[in-house]
N, C-alpha and C. Protein backbone atom coordinates (compact mmCIF):
# COMPACT_ATOMS: atom_id res chain seq x y z
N UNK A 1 0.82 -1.19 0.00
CA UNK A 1 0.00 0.00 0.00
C UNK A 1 0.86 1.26 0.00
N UNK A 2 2.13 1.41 0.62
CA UNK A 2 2.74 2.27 0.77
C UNK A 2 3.10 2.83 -0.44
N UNK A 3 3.57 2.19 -1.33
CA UNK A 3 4.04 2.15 -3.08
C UNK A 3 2.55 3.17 -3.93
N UNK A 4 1.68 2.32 -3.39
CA UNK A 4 0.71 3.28 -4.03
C UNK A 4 0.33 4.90 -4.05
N UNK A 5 0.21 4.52 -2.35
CA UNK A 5 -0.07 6.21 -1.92
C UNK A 5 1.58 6.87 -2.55
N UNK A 6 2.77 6.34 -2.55
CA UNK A 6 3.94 7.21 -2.97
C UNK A 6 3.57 7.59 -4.62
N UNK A 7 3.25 6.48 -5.48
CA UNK A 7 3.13 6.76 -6.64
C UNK A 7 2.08 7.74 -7.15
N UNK A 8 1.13 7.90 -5.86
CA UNK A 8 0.25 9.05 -6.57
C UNK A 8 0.22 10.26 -5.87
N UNK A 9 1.10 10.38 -4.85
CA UNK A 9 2.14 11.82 -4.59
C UNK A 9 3.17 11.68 -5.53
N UNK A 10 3.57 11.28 -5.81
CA UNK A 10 4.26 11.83 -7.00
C UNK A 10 3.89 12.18 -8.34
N UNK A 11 2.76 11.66 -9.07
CA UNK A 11 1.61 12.25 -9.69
C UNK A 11 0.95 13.33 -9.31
N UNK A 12 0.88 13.64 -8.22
CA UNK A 12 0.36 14.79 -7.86
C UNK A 12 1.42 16.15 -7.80
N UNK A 13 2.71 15.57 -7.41
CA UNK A 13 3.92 16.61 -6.97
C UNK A 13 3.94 16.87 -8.77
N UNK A 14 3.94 16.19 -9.56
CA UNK A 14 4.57 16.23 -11.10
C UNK A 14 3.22 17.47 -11.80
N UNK A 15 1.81 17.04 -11.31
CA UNK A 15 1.48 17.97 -11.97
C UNK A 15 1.16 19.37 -11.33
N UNK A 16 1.17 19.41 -10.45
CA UNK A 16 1.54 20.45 -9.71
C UNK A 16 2.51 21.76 -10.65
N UNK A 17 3.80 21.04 -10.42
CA UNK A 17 4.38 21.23 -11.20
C UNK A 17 4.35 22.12 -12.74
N UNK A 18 3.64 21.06 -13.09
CA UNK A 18 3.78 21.04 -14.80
C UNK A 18 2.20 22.54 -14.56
N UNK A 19 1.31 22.32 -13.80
CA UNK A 19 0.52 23.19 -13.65
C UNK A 19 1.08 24.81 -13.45
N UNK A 20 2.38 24.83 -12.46
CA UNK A 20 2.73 26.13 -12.29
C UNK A 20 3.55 26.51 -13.35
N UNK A 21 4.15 25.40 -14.19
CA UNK A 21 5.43 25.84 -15.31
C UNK A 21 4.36 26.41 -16.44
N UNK A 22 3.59 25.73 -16.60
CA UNK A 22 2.31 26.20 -17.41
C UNK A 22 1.41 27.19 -17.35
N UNK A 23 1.83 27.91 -16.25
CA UNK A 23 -0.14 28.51 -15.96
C UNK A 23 -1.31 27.82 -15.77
N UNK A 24 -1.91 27.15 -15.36
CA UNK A 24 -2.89 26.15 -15.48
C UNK A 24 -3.67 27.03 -14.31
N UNK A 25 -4.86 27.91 -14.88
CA UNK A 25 -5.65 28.25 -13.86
C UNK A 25 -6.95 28.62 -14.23
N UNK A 26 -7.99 28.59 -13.04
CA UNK A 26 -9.21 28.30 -12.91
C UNK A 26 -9.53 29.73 -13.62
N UNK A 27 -10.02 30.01 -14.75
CA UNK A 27 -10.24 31.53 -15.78
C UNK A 27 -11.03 32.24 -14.89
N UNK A 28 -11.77 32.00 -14.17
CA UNK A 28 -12.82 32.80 -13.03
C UNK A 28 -12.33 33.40 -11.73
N UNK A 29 -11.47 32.03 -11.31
CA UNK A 29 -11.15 32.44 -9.49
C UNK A 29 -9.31 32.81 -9.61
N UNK A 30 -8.87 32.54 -10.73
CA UNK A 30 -7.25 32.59 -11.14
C UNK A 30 -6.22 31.48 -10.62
N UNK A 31 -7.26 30.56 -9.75
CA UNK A 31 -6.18 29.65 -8.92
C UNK A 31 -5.97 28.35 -9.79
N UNK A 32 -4.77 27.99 -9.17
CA UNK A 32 -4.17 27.15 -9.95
C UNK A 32 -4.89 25.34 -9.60
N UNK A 33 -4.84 24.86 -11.05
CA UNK A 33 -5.60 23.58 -10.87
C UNK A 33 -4.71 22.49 -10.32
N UNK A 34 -5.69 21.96 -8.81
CA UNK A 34 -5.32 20.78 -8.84
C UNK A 34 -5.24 19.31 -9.26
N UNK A 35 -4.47 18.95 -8.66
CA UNK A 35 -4.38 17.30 -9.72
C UNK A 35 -5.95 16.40 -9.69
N UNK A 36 -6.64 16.78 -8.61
CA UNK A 36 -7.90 15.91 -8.39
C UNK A 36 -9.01 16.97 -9.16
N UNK A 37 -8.37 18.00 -10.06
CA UNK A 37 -9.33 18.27 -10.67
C UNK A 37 -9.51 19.53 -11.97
N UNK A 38 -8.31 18.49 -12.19
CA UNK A 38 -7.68 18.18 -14.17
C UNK A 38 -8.65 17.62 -15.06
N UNK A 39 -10.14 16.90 -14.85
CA UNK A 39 -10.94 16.53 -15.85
C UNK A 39 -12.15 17.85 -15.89
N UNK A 40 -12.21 18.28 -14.71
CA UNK A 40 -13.35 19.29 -14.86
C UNK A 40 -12.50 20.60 -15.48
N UNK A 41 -11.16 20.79 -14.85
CA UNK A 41 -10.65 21.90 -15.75
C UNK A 41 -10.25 21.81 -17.44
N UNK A 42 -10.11 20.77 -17.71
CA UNK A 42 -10.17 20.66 -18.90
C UNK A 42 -11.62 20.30 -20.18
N UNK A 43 -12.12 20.12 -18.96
CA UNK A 43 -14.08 20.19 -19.94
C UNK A 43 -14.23 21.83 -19.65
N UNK A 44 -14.03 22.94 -18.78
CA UNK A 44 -14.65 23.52 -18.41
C UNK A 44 -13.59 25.16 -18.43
N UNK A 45 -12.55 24.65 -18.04
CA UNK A 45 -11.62 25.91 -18.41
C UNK A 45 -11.55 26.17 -16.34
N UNK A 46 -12.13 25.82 -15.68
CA UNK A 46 -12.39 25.91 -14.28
C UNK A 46 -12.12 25.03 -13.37
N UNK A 47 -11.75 25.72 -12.37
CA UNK A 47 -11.63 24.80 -11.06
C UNK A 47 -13.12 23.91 -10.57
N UNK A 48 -13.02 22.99 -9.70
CA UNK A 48 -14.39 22.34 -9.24
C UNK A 48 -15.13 23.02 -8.93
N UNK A 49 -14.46 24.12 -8.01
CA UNK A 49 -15.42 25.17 -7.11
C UNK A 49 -16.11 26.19 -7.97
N UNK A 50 -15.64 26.30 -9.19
CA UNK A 50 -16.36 27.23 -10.02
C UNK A 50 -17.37 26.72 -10.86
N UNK A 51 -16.67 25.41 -11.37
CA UNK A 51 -17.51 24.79 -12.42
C UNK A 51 -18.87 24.46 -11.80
N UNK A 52 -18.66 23.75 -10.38
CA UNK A 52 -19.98 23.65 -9.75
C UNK A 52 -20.85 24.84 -9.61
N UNK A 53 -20.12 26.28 -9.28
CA UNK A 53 -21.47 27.09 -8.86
C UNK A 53 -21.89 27.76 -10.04
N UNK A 54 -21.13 27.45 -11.39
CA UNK A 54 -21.62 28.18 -12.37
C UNK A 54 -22.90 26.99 -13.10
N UNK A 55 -22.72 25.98 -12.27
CA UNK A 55 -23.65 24.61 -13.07
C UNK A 55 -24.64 24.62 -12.49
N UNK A 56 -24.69 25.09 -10.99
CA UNK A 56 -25.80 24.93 -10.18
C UNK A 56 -26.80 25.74 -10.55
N UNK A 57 -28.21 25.34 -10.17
CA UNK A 57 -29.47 25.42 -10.29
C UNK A 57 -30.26 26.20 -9.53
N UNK A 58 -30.18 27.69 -9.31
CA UNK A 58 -30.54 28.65 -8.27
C UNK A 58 -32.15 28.89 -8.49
């Protein structure tokens, strides 16, 4: 188990990374995307926290 949790801190440390060498940020709030949420920023141009309140149903 230990191997695992290391291999996906280091997936996480890498895009981190590759996120700040890049710019990689949420177009609304400016913050930078994290690794747990690289599929919504890339459907959406946004972080979770944005994509959700711009999706939600007021």
């Amino acid at each position: 188990m230990g191997r695992e949790k290391d291999a996906e801190l280091a997936k996480e440390e890498a895009w981190d990374r590759k996120a700040q060498a890049e710019d990689i940020r949420c177009w609304l709030g400016g913050e930078l995307i994290i690794h747990c949420e690289r599929e919504v920023y890339f459907k959406t141009g946004m972080c979770g926290y944005h994509a959700h309140m711009m999706a939600k149903d007021d």
